[in-house]
N, C-alpha and C. Protein backbone atom coordinates (compact mmCIF):
# COMPACT_ATOMS: atom_id res chain seq x y z
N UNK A 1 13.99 7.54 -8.56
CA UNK A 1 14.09 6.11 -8.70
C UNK A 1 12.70 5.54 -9.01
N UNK A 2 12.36 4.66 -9.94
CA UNK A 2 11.38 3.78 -10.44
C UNK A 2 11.26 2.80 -9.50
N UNK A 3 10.05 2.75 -8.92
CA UNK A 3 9.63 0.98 -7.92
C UNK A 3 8.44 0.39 -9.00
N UNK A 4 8.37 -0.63 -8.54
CA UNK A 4 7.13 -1.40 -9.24
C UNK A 4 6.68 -2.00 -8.06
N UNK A 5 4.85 -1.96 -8.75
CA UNK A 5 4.39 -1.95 -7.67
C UNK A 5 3.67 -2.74 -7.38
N UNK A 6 3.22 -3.93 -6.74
CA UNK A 6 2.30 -4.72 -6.52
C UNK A 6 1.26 -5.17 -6.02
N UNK A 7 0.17 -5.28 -6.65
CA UNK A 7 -1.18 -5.75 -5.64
C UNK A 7 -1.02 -6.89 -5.24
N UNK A 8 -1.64 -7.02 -3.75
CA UNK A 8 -1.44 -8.18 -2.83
C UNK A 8 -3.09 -8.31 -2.41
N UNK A 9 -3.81 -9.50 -2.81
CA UNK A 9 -5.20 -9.43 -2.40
C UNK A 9 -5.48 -10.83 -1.95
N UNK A 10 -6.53 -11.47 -0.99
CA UNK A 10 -7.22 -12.37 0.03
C UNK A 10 -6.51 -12.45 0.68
N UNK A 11 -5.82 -11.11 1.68
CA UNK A 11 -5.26 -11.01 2.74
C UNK A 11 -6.22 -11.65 3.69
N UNK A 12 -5.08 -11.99 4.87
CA UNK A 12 -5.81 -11.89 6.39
C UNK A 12 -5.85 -10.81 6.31
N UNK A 13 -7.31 -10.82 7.70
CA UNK A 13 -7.69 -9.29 7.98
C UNK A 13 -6.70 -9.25 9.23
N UNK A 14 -6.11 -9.79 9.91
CA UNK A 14 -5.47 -9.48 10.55
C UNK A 14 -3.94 -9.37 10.16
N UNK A 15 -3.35 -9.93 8.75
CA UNK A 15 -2.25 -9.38 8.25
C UNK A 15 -1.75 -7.78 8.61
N UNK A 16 -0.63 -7.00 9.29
CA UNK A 16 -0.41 -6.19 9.37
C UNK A 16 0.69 -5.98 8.08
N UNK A 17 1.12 -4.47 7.70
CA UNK A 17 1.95 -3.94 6.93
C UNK A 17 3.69 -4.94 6.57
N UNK A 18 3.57 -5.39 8.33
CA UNK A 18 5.21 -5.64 8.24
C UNK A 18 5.13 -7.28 8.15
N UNK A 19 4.26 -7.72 8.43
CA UNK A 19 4.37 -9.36 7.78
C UNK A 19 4.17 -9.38 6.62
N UNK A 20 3.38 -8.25 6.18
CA UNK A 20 3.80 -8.24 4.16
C UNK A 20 5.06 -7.95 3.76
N UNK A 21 5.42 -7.08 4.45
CA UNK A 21 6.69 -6.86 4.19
C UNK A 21 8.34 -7.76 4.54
N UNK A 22 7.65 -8.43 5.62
CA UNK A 22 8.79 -9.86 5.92
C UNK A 22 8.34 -10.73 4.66
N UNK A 23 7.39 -11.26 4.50
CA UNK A 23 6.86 -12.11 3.34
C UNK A 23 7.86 -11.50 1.89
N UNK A 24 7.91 -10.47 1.63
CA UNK A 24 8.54 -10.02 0.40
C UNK A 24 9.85 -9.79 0.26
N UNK A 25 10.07 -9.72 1.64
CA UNK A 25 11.53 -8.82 1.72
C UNK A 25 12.35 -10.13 1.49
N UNK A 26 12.12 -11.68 1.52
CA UNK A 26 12.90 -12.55 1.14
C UNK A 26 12.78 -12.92 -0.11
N UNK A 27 12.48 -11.91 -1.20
CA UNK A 27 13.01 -11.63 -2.69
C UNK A 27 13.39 -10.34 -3.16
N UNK A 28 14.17 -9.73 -2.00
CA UNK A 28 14.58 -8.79 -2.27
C UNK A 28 13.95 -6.87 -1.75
N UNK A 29 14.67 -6.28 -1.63
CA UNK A 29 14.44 -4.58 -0.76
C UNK A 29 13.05 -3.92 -0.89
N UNK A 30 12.37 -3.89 -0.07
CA UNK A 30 11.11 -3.50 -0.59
C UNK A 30 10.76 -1.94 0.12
N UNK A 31 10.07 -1.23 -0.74
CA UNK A 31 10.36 -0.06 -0.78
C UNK A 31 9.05 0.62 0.14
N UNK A 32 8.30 -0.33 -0.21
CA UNK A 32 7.08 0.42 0.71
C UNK A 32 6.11 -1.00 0.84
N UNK A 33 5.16 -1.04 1.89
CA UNK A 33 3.95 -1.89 2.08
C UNK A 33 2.65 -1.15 2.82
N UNK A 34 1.84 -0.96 1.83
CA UNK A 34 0.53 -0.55 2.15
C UNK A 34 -0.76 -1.36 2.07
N UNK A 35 -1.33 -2.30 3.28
CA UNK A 35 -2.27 -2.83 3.60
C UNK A 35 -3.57 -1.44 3.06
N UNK A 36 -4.74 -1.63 2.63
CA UNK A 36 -5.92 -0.85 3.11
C UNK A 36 -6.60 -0.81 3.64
N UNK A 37 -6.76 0.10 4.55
CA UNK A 37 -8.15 -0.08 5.33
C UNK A 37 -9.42 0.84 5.46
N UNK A 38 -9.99 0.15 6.19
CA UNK A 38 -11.21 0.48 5.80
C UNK A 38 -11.61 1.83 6.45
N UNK A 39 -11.78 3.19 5.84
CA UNK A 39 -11.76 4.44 6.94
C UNK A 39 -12.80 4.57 8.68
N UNK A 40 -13.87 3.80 7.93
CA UNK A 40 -14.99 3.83 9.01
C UNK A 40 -14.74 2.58 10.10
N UNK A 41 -14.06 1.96 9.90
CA UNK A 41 -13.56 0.51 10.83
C UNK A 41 -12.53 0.80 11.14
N UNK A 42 -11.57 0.86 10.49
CA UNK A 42 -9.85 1.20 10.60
C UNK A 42 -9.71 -0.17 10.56
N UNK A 43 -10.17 -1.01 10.00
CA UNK A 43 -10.02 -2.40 9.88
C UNK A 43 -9.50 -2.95 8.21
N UNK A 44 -8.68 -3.67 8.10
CA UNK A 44 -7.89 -4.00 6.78
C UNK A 44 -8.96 -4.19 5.77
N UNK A 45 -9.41 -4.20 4.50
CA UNK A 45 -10.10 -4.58 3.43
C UNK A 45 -9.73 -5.97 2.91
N UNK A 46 -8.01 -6.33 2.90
CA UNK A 46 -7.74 -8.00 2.40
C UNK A 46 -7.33 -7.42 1.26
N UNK A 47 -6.80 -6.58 1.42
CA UNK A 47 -6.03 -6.02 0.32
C UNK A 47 -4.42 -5.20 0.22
N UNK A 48 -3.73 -5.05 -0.67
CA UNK A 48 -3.31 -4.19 -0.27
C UNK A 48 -1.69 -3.78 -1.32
N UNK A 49 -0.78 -3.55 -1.26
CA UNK A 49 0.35 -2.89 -2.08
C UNK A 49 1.86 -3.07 -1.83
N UNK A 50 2.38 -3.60 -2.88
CA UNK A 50 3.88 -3.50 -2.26
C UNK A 50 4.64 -2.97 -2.79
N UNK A 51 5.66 -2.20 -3.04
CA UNK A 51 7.01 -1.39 -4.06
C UNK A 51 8.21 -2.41 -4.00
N UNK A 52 8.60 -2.10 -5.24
CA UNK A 52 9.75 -3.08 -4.97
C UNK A 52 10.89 -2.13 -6.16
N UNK A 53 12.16 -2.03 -5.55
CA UNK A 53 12.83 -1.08 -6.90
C UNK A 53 13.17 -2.29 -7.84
N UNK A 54 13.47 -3.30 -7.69
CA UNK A 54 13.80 -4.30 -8.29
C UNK A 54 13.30 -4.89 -9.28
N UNK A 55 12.86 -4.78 -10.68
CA UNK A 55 12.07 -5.98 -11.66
C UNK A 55 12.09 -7.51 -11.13
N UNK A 56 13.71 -7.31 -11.47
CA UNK A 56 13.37 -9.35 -11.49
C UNK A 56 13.21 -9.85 -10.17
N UNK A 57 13.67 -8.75 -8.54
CA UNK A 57 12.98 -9.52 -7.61
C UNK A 57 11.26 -9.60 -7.66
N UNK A 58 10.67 -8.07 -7.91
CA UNK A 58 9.58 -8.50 -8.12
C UNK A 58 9.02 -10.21 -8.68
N UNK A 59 9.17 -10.26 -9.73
CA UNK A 59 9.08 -11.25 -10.58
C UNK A 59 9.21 -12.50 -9.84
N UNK A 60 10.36 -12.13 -9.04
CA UNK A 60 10.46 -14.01 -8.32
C UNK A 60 9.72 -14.18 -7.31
N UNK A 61 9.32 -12.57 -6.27
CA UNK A 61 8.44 -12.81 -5.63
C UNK A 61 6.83 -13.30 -6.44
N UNK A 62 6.65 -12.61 -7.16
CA UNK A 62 5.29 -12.82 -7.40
C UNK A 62 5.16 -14.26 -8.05
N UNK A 63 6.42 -14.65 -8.63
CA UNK A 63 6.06 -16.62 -8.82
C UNK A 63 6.02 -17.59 -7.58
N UNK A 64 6.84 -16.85 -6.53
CA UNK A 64 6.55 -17.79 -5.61
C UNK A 64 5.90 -17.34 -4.51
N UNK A 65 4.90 -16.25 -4.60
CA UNK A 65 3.82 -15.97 -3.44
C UNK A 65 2.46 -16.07 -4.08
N UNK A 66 2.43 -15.78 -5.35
CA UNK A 66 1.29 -16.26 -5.64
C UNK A 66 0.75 -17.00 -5.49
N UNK A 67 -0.52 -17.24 -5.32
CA UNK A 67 -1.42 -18.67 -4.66
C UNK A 67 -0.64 -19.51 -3.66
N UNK A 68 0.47 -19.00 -2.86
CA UNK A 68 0.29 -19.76 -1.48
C UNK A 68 0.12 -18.96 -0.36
N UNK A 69 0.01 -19.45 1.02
CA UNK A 69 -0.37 -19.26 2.17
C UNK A 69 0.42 -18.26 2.79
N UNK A 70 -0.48 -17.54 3.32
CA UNK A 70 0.04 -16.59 4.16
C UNK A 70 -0.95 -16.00 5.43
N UNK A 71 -0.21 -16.36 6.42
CA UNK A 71 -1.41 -16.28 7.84
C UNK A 71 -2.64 -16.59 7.61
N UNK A 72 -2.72 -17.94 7.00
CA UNK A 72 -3.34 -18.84 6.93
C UNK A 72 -4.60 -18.95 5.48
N UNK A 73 -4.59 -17.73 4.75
CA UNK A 73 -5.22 -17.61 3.30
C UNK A 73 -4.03 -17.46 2.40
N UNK A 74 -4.49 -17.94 1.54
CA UNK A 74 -4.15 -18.65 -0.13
C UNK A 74 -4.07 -16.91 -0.70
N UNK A 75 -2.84 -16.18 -0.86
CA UNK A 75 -3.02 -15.10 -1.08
C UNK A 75 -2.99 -14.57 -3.10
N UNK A 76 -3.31 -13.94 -3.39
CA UNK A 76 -2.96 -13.40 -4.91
C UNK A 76 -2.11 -12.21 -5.27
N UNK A 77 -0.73 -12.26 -6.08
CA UNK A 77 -0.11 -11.21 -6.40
C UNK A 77 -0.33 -11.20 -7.52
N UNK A 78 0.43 -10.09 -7.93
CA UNK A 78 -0.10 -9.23 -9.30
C UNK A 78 0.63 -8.01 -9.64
N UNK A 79 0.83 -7.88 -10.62
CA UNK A 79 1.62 -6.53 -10.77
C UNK A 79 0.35 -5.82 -10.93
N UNK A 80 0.50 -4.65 -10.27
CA UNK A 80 -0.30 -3.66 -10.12
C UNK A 80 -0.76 -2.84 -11.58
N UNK A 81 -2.42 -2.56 -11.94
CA UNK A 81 -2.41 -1.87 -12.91
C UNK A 81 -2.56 -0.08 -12.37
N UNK A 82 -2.19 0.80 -13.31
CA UNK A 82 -2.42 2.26 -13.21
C UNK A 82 -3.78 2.50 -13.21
N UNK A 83 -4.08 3.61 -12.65
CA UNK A 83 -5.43 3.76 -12.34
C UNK A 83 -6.62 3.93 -14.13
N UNK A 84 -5.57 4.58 -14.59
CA UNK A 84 -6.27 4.58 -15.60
C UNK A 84 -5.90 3.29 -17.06
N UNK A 85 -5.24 2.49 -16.56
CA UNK A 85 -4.98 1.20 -17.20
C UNK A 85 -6.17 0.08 -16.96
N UNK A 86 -6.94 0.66 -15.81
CA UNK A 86 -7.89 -0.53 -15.35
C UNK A 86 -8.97 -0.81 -16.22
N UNK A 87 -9.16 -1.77 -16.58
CA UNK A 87 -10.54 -2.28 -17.35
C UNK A 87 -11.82 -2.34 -16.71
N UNK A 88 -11.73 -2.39 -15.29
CA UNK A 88 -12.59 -1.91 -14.73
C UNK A 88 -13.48 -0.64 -14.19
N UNK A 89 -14.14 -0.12 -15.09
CA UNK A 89 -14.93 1.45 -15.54
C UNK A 89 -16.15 1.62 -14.82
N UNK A 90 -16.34 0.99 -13.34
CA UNK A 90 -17.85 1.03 -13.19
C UNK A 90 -18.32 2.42 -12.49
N UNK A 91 -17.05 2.85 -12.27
CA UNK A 91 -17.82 5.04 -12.24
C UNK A 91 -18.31 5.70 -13.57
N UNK A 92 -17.40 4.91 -14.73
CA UNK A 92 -17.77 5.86 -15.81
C UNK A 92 -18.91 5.39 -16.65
N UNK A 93 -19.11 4.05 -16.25
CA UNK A 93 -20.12 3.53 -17.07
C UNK A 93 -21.93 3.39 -16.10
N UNK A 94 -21.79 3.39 -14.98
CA UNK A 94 -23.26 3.51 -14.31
C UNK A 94 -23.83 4.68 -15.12
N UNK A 95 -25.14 4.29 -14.45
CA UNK A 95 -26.32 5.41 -14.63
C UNK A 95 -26.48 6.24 -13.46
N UNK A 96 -26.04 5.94 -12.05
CA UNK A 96 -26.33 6.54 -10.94
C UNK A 96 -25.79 7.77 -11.26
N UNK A 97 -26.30 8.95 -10.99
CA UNK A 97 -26.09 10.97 -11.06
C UNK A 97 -25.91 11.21 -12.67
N UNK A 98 -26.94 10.33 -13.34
CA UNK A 98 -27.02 11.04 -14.52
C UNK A 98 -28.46 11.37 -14.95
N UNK A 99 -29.15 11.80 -13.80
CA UNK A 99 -30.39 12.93 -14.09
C UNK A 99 -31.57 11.79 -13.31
N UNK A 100 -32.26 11.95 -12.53
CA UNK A 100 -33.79 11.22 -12.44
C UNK A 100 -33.10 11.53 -10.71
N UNK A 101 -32.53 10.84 -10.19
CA UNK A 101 -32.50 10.17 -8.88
C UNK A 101 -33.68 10.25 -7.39
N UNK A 102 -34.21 9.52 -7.29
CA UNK A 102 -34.96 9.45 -6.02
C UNK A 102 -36.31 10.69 -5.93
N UNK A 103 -36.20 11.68 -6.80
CA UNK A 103 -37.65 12.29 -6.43
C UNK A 103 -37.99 12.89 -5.16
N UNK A 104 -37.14 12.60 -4.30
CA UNK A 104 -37.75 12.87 -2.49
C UNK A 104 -38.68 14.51 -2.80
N UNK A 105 -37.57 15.26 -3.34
CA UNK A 105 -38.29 16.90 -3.60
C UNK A 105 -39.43 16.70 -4.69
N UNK A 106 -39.79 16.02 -5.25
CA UNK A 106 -40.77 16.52 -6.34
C UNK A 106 -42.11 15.88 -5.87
N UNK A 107 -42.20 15.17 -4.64
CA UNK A 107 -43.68 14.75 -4.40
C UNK A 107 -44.58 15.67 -4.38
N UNK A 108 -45.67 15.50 -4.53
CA UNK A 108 -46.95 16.04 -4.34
C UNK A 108 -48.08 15.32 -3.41
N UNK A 109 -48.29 16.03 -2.36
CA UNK A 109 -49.33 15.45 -1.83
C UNK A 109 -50.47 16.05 -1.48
């Protein structure tokens, strides 16, 4: 089965999984909800994911959750892009580990 999938971002940090998932589930069956967090905190990022098998519920959710309130921030949906759909390239395009870095071994004193 095909879900579609959605980014959910300016979460509360205290938003848990299943108030995203009450929030969505009144446009229809939602297949999964993944908040992220942060590994070294275990604390949310304000971000996070929803599945939905549905197109057009998707769709009605994301017209009517977009830009409003949810536990108390103005939240943003979005249909989710693929990892390699993203326009955002800033691993492949830095300079950081492409030859020079930091010197610590080559001093001379």
């Amino acid at each position: 089965m095909f879900f579609y999938d959605y980014f959910v971002a300016k979460l509360n940090f205290g938003t848990s999984d299943s108030d995203l998932q009450y929030a969505f589930e009144e446009f229809g069956e939602v297949e999964s909800v993944n908040i992220i967090m942060d590994k070294a905190t275990g604390k949310s990022k304000g971000y996070g994911f929803v599945e939905m098998p549905n197109e057009a519920d998707c769709q009605k959710a994301i017209q009517e959750l977009n830009d409003t309130e949810l536990d108390g921030r103005t939240i943003v949906v979005k249909q989710a892009e693929k990892r390699e759909d993203r326009t955002d390239n800033r691993r492949s395009n830095n300079n950081y580990g492409n030859g020079g870095g930091g010197g610590y071994g080559n001093r001379r004193y």
